[in-house]
Protein backbone atom coordinates (compact mmCIF):
# COMPACT_ATOMS: atom_id res chain seq x y z
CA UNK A 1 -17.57 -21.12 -11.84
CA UNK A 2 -15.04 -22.99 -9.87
CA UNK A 3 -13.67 -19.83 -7.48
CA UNK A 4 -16.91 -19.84 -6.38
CA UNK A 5 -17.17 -23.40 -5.72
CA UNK A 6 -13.95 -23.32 -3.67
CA UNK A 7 -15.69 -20.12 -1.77
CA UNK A 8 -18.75 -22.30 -1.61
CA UNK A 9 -16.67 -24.86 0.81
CA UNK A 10 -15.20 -22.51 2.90
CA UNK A 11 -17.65 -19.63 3.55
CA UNK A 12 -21.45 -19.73 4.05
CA UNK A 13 -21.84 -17.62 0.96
CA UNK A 14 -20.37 -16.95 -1.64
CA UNK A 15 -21.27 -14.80 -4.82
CA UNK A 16 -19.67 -12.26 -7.48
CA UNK A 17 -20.87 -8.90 -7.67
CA UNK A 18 -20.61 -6.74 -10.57
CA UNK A 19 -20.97 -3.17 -10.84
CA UNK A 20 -21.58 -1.00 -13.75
CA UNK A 21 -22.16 2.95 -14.80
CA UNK A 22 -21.99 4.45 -17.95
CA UNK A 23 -21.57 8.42 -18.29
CA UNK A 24 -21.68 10.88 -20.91
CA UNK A 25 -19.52 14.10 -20.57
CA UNK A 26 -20.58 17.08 -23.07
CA UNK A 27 -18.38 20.31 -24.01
CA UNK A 28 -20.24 23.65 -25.24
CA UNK A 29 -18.42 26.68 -26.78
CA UNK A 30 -21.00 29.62 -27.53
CA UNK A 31 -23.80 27.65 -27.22
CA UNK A 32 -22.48 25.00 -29.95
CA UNK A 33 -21.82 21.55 -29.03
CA UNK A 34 -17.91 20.95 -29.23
CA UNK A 35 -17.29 17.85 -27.48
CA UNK A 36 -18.86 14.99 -26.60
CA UNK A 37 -17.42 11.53 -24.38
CA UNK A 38 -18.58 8.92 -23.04
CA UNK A 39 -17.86 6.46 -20.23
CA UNK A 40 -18.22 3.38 -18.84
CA UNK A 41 -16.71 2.19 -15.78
CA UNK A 42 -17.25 -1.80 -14.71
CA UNK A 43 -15.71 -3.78 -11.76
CA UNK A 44 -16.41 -7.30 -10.48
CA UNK A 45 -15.22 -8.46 -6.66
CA UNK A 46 -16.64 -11.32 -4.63
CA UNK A 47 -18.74 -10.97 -2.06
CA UNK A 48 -17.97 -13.92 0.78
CA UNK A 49 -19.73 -14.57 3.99
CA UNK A 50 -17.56 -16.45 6.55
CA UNK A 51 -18.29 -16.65 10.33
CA UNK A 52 -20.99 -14.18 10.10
CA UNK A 53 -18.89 -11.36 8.61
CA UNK A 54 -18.77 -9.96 5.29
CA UNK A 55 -15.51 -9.53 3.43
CA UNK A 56 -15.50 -8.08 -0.45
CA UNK A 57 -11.93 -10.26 -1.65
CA UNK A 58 -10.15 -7.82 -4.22
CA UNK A 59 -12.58 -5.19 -3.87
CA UNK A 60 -9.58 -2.63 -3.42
CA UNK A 61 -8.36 -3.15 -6.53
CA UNK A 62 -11.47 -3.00 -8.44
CA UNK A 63 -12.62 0.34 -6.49
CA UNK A 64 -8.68 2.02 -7.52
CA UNK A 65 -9.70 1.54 -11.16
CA UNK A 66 -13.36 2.78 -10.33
CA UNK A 67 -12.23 5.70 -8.40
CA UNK A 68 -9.19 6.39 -11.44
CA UNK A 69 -12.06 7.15 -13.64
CA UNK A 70 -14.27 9.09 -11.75
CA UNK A 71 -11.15 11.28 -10.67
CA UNK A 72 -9.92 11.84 -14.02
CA UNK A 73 -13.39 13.12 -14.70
CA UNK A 74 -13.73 15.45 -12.14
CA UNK A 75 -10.92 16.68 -12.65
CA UNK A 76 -9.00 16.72 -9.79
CA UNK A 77 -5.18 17.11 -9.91
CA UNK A 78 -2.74 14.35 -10.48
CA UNK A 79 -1.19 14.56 -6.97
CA UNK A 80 -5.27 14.12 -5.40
CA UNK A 81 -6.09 11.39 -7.58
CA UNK A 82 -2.31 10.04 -6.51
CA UNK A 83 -3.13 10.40 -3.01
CA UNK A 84 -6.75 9.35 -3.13
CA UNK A 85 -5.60 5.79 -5.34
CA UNK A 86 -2.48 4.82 -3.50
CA UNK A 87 -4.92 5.04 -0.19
CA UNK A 88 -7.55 2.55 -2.08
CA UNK A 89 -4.72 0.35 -2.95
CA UNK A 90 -3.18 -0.44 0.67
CA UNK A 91 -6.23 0.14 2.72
CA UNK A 92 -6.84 -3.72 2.75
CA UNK A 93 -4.11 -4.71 5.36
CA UNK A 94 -4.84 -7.92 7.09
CA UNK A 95 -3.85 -6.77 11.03
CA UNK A 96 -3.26 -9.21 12.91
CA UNK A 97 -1.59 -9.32 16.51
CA UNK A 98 0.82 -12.01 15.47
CA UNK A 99 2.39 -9.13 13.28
CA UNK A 100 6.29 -8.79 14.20
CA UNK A 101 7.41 -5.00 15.01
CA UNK A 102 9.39 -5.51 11.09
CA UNK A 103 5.80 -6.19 9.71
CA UNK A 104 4.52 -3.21 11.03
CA UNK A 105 7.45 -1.19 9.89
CA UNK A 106 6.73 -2.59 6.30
CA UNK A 107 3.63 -1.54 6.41
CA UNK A 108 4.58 2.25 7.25
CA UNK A 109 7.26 1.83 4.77
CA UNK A 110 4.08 1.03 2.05
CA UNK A 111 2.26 3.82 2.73
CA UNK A 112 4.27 6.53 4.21
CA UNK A 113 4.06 8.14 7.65
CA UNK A 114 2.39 11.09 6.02
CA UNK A 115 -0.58 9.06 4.96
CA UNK A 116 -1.07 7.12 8.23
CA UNK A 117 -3.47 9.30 9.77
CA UNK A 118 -5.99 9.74 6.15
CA UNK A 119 -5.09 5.25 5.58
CA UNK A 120 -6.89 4.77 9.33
CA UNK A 121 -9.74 7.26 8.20
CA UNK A 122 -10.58 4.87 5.15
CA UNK A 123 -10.09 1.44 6.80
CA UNK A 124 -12.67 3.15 9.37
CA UNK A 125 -15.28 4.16 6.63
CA UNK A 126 -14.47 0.49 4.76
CA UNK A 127 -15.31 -0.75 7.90
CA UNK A 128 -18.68 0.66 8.51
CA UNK A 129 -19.71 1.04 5.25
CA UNK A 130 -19.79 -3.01 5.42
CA UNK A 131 -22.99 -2.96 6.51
CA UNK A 132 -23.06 -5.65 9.17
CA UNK A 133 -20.00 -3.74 11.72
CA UNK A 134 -20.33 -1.95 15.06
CA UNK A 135 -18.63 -0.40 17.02
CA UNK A 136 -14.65 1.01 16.57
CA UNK A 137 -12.88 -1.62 15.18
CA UNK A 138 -10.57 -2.74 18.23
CA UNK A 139 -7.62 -4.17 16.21
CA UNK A 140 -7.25 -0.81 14.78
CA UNK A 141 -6.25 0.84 17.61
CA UNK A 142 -4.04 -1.91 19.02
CA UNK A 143 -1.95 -1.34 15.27
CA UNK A 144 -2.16 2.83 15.36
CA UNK A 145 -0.47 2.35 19.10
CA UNK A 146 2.33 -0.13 17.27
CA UNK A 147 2.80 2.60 14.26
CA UNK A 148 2.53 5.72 17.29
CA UNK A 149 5.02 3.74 19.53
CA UNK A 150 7.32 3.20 16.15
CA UNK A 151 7.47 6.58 14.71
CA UNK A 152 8.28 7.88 18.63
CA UNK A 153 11.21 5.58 18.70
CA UNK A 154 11.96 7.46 15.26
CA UNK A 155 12.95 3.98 13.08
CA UNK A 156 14.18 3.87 9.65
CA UNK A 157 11.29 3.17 7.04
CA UNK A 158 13.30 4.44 3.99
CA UNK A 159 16.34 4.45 2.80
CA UNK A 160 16.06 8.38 3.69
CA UNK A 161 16.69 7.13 7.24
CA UNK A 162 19.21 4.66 7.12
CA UNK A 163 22.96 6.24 8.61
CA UNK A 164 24.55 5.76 5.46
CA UNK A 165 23.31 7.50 2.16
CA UNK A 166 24.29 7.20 -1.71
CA UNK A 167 28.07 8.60 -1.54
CA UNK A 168 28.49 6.46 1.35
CA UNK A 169 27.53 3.06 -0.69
CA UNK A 170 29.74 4.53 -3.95
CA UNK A 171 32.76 4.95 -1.93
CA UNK A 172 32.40 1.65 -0.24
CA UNK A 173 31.82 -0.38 -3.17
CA UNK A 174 33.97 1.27 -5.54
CA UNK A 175 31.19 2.38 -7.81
CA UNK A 176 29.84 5.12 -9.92
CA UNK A 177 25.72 6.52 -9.98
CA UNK A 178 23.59 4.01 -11.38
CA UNK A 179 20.62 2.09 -10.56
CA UNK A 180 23.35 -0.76 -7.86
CA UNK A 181 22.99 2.46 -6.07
CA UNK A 182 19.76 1.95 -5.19
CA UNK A 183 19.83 -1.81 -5.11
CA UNK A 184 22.16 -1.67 -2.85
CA UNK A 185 20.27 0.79 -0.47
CA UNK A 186 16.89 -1.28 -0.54
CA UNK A 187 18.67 -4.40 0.54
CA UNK A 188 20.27 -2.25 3.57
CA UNK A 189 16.79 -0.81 4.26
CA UNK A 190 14.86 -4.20 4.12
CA UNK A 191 18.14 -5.70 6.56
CA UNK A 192 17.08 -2.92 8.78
CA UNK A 193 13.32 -3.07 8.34
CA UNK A 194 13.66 -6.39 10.00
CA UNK A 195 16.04 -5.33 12.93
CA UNK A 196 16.14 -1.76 13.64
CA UNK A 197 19.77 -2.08 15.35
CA UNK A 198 21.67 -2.77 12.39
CA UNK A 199 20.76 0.87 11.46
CA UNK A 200 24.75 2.50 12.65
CA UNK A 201 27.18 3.51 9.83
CA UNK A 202 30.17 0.88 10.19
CA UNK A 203 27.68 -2.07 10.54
CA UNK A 204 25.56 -1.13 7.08
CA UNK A 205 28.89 -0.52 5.50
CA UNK A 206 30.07 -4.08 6.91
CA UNK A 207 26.91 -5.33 5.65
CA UNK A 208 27.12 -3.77 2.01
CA UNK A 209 30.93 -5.38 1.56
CA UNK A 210 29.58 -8.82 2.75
CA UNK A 211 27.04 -8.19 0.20
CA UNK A 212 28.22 -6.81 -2.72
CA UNK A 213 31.82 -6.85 -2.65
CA UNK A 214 34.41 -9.20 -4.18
CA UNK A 215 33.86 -11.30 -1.43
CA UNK A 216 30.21 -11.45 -1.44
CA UNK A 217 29.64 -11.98 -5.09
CA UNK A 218 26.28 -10.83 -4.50
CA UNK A 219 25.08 -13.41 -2.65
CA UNK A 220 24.03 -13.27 0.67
């Protein structure tokens, strides 16, 4: 398999792990059989040991489709099983302290103040549910002061928080509702993502002309 002879020269091990379950789901009605489903859930990841430490590559996205299953099973609503997958999916950020403050911003922008506090909660678990970890891990906490000491300063992750809104960008660029509406608001949010003081209304308005108007031809 040759991603496992790549792995092979890198890592000290290297092997793929597969995982399967099969379950059967059965519906009575006065005491009669009515329905009747079954199951089967498989994921594959690799398993790599480098340095001593054990890392599962692409194990988040395997577990989301895992944990889709299992959720739609049980039942549980569509904003839980929302929640619980769109945690699973971004829990595998790479921290490092070379991150700029824009990076970190990015990252809040990804997965939303609101889920901050339950995103730390999982990376914890991930973390010692490893199997080889001890202790808190300390780059965690050096990144939840960077997202604490952002959200204090009150920065713009969306376009929610930028100082100009929808009617703002219409009326500057001459244009009616559509979906340049938003284009035009994600490029002024990712402008700002990377430097927070170009967040004032005359300056994203500058910017949006330069951008988008006659002038700009839409090219930057």
């Amino acid at each position: 398999m040759d991603i496992l002879q790549q792995l092979a020269s890198q890592a000290e091990q290297a092997e793929v792990v597969s995982v399967q379950s099969e379950s059967t789901t059965v519906g009575f009605e006065a005491n009669r059989l009515k329905s009747s489903r079954v199951e089967q859930t498989q994921g594959i990841a690799v398993r790599v040991v480098r340095d001593g430490r054990v890392t599962f590559y692409n194990h988040q996205a395997v577990s989301r489709r895992m944990a889709r299953r299992i959720l739609d099973r049980l039942r549980f609503s569509k904003k839980e099983r929302d929640h619980v997958l769109h945690l699973i999916y971004y829990h595998m950020f790479g921290y490092t302290p070379s991150w700029t403050d824009a990076a970190v911003r990015r990252l809040i922008r990804k997965v939303g103040r609101e889920n901050i506090a339950d995103l730390f909660d999982l990376r914890i678990a991930d973390w010692f549910g490893n199997g080889t970890n001890y202790g808190f891990p300390g780059y965690l906490r050096a990144l939840e002061r960077r997202i604490n000491e952002a959200i204090a300063r009150e920065e713009a992750f969306t376009e929610k928080d930028l100082a100009v809104d929808g009617r703002d960008v219409m009326t500057a660029l001459g244009i009616a509702p559509g979906p340049e509406v938003g284009e035009a608001l994600g490029y002024l949010l990712e402008r700002v993502l990377e430097d927070q003081s170009l967040n004032e209304r005359e300056r994203l308005l500058e910017l949006l002309r330069e951008k988008f108007g006659p002038e700009g031809g839409g090219e930057e």
